[in-house]
C-alpha atoms as a PDB file:
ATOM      1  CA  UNK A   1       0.000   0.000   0.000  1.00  0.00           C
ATOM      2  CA  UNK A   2       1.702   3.416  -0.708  1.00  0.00           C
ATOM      3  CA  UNK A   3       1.066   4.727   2.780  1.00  0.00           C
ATOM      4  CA  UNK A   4       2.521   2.298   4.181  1.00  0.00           C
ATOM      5  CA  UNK A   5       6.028   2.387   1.270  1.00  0.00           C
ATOM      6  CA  UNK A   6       9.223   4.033   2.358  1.00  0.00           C
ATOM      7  CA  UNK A   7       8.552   7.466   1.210  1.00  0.00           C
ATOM      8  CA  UNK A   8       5.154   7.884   3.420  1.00  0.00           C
ATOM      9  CA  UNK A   9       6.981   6.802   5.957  1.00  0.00           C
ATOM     10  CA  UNK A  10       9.802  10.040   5.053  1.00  0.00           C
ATOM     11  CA  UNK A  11       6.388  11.664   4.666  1.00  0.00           C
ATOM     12  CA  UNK A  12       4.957  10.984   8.201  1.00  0.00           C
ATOM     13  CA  UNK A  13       8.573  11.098   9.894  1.00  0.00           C
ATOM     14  CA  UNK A  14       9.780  14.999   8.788  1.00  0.00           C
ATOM     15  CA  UNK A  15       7.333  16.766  11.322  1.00  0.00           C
ATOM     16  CA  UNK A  16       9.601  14.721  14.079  1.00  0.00           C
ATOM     17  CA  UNK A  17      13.188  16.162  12.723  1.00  0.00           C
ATOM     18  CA  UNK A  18      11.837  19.157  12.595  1.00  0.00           C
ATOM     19  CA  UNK A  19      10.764  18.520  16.342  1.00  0.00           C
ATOM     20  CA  UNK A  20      14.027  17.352  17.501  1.00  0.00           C
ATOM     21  CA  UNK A  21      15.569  20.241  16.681  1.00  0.00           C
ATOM     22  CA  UNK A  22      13.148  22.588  18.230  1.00  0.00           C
ATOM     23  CA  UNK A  23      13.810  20.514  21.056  1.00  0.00           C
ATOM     24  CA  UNK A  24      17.300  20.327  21.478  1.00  0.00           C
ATOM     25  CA  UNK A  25      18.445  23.407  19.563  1.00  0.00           C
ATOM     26  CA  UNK A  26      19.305  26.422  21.597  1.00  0.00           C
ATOM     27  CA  UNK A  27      17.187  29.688  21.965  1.00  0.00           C
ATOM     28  CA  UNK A  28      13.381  30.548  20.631  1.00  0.00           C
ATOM     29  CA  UNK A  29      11.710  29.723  17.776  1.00  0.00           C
ATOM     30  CA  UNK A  30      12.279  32.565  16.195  1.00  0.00           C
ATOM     31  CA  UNK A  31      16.320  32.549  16.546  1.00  0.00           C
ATOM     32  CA  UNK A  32      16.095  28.434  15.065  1.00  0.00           C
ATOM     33  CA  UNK A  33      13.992  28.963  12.055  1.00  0.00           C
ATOM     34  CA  UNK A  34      16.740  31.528  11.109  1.00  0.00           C
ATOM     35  CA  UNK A  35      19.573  29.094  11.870  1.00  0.00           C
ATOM     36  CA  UNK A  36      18.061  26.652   9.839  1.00  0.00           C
ATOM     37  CA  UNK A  37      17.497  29.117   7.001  1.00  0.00           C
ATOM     38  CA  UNK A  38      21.259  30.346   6.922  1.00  0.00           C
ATOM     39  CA  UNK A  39      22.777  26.643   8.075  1.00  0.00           C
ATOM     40  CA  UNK A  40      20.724  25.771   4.450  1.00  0.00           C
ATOM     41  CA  UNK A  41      21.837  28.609   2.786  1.00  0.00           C
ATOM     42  CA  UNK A  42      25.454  28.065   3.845  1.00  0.00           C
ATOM     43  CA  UNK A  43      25.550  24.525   3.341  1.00  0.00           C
ATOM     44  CA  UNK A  44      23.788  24.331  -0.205  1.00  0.00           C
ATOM     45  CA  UNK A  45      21.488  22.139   1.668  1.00  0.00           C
ATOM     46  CA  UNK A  46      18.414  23.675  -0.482  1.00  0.00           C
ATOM     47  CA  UNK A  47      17.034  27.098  -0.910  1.00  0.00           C
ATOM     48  CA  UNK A  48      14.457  28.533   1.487  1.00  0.00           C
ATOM     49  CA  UNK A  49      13.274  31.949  -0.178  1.00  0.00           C
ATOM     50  CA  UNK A  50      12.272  33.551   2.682  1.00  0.00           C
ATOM     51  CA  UNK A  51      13.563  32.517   6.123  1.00  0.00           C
ATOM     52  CA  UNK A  52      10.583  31.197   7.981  1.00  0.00           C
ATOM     53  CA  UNK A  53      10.013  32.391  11.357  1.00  0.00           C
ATOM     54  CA  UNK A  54       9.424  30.408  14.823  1.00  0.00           C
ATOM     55  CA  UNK A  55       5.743  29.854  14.112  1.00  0.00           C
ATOM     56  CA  UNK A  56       5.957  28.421  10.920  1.00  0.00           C
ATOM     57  CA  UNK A  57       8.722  25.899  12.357  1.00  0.00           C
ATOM     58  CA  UNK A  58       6.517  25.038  15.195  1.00  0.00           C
ATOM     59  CA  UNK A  59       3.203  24.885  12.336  1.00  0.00           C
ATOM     60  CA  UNK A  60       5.787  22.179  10.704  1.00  0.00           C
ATOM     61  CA  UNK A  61       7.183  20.102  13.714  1.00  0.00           C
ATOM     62  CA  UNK A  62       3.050  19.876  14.397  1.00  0.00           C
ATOM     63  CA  UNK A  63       2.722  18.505  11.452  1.00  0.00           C
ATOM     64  CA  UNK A  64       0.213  21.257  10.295  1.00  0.00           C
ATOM     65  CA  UNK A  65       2.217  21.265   6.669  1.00  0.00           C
ATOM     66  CA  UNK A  66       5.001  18.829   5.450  1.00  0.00           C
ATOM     67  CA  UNK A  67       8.034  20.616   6.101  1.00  0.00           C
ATOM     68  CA  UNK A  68       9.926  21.840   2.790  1.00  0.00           C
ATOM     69  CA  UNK A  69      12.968  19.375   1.616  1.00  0.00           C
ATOM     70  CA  UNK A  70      15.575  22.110   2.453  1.00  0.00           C
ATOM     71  CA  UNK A  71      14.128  22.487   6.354  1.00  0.00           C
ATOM     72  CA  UNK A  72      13.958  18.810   7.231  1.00  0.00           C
ATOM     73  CA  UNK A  73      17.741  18.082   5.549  1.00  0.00           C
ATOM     74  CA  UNK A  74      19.138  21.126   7.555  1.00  0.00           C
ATOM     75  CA  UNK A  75      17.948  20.125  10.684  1.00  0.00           C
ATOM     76  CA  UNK A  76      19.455  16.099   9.776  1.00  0.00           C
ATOM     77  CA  UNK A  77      22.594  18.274   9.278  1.00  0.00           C
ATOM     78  CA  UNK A  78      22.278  19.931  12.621  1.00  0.00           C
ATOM     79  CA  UNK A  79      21.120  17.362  14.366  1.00  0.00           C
ATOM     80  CA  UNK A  80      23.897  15.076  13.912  1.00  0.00           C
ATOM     81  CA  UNK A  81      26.715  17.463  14.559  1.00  0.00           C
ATOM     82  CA  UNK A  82      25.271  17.693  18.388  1.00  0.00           C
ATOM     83  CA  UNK A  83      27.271  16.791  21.316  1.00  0.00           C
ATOM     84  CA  UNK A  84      23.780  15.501  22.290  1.00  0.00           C
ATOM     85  CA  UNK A  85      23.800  12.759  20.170  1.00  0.00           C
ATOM     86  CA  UNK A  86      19.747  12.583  19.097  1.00  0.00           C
ATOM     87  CA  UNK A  87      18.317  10.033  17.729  1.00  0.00           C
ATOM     88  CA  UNK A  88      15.102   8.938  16.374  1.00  0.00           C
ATOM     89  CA  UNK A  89      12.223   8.086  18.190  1.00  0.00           C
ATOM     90  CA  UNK A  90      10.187   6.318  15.581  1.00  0.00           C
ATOM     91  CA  UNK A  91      10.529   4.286  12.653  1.00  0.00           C
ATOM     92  CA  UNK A  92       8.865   6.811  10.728  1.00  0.00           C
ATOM     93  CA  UNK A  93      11.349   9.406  12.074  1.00  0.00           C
ATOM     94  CA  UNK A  94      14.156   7.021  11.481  1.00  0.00           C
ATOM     95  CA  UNK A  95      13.155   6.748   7.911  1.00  0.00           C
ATOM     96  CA  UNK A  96      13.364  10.583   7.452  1.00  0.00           C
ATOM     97  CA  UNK A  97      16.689  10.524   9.186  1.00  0.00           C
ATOM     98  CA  UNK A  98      17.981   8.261   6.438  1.00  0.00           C
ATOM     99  CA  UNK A  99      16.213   9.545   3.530  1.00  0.00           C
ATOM    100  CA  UNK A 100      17.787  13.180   4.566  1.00  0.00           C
ATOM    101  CA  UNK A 101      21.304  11.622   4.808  1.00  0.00           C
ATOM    102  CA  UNK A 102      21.395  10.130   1.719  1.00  0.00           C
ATOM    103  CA  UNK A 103      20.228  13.483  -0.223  1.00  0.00           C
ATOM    104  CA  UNK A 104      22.523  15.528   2.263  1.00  0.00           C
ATOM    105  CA  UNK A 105      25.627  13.709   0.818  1.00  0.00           C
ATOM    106  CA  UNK A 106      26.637  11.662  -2.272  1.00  0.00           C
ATOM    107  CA  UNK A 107      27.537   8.027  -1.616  1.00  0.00           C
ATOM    108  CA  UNK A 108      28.626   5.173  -3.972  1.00  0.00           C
ATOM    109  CA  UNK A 109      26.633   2.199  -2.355  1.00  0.00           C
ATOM    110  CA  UNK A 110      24.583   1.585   1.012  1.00  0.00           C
ATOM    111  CA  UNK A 111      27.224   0.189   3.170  1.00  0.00           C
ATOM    112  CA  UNK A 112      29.282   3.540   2.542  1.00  0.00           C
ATOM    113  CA  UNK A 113      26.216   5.542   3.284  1.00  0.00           C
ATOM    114  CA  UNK A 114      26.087   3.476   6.346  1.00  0.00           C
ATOM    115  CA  UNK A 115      29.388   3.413   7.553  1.00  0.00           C
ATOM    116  CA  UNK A 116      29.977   7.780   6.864  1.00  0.00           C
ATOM    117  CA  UNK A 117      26.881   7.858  10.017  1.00  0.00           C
ATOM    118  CA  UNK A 118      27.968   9.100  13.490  1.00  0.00           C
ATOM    119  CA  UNK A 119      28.655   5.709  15.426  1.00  0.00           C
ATOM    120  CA  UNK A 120      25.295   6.518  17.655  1.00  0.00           C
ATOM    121  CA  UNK A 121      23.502   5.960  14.472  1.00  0.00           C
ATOM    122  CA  UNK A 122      24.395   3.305  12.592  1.00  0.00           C
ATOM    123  CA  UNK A 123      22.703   0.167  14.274  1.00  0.00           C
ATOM    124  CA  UNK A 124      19.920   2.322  14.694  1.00  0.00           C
ATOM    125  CA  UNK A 125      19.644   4.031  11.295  1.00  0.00           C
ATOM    126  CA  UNK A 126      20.973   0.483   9.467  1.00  0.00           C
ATOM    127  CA  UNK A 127      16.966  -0.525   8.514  1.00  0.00           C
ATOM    128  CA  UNK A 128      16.044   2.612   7.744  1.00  0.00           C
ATOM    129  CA  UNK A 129      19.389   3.621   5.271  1.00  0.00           C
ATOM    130  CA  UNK A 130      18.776  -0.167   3.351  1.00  0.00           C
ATOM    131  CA  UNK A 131      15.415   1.098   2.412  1.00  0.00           C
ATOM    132  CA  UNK A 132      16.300   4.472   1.765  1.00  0.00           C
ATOM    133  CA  UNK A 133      18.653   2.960  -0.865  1.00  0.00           C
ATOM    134  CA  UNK A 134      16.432   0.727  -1.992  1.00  0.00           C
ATOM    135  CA  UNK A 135      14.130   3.868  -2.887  1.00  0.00           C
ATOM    136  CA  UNK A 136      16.829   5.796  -4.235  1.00  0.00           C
ATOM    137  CA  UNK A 137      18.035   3.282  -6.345  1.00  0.00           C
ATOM    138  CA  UNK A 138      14.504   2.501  -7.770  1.00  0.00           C
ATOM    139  CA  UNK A 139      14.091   5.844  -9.170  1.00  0.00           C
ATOM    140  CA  UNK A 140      16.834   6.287 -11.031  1.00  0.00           C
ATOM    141  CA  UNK A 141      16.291   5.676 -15.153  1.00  0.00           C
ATOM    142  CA  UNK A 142      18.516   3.321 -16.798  1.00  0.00           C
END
């Protein structure tokens, strides 16, 4: 069924990354959103027009709107820089986590994409990175 396929699970798991870093990011909304913005902007991690502000973060970690490509990758990118060493707290979650990594970063094959996570992540991202290969993979054109 596709809601139950990899990407609904991406789908159903960004509102959670952009959560996490609500969470565990330091200072108000406001002061986040435009972290994430710049970090993006910085990073070539997408292009966010106009930097949202703290309520439209908090509108996407509620899952009111899927959070653009370019917000959920940044925070991914944040996220697993932190001392803190997050992880996620759902398989849905989990799936974004991987889906993010592999567009944050070009890898050759899955067991590279694996083995480039922070060591916190890798048993626990390992499911989630197969399939997000698996998905990748399937949509290229031969």
């Amino acid at each position: 069924m596709p809601q139950d396929g990899f990407y609904a699970k991406v789908c159903r798991g960004m509102p959670a990354l952009i959560r996490q870093w609500l969470i565990l990011g330091r200072g108000d909304a406001d002061r986040l959103a435009l972290i994430l913005a710049e970090t993006a902007r910085v990073a070539g991690l997408g292009d966010p027009g106009e930097t949202p502000n703290g309520e439209q973060l908090q509108h996407w970690a509620e899952g009111g709107e899927l959070p653009p490509h370019w917000a959920v990758r940044t925070a991914l990118f944040l996220l697993v820089q932190m001392p803190a060493r997050p992880t996620p707290e759902s398989d849905n979650e989990a799936c974004a986590w991987a889906y993010c990594w592999l567009r944050n970063r070009d890898f050759t094959n899955r067991d590279a994409a694996l083995s480039a996570l922070p060591d916190h992540l890798r048993s626990q991202l390992s499911h989630a990175v197969t399939a997000a290969w698996a998905d990748r993979q399937g949509l290229r054109l031969v």
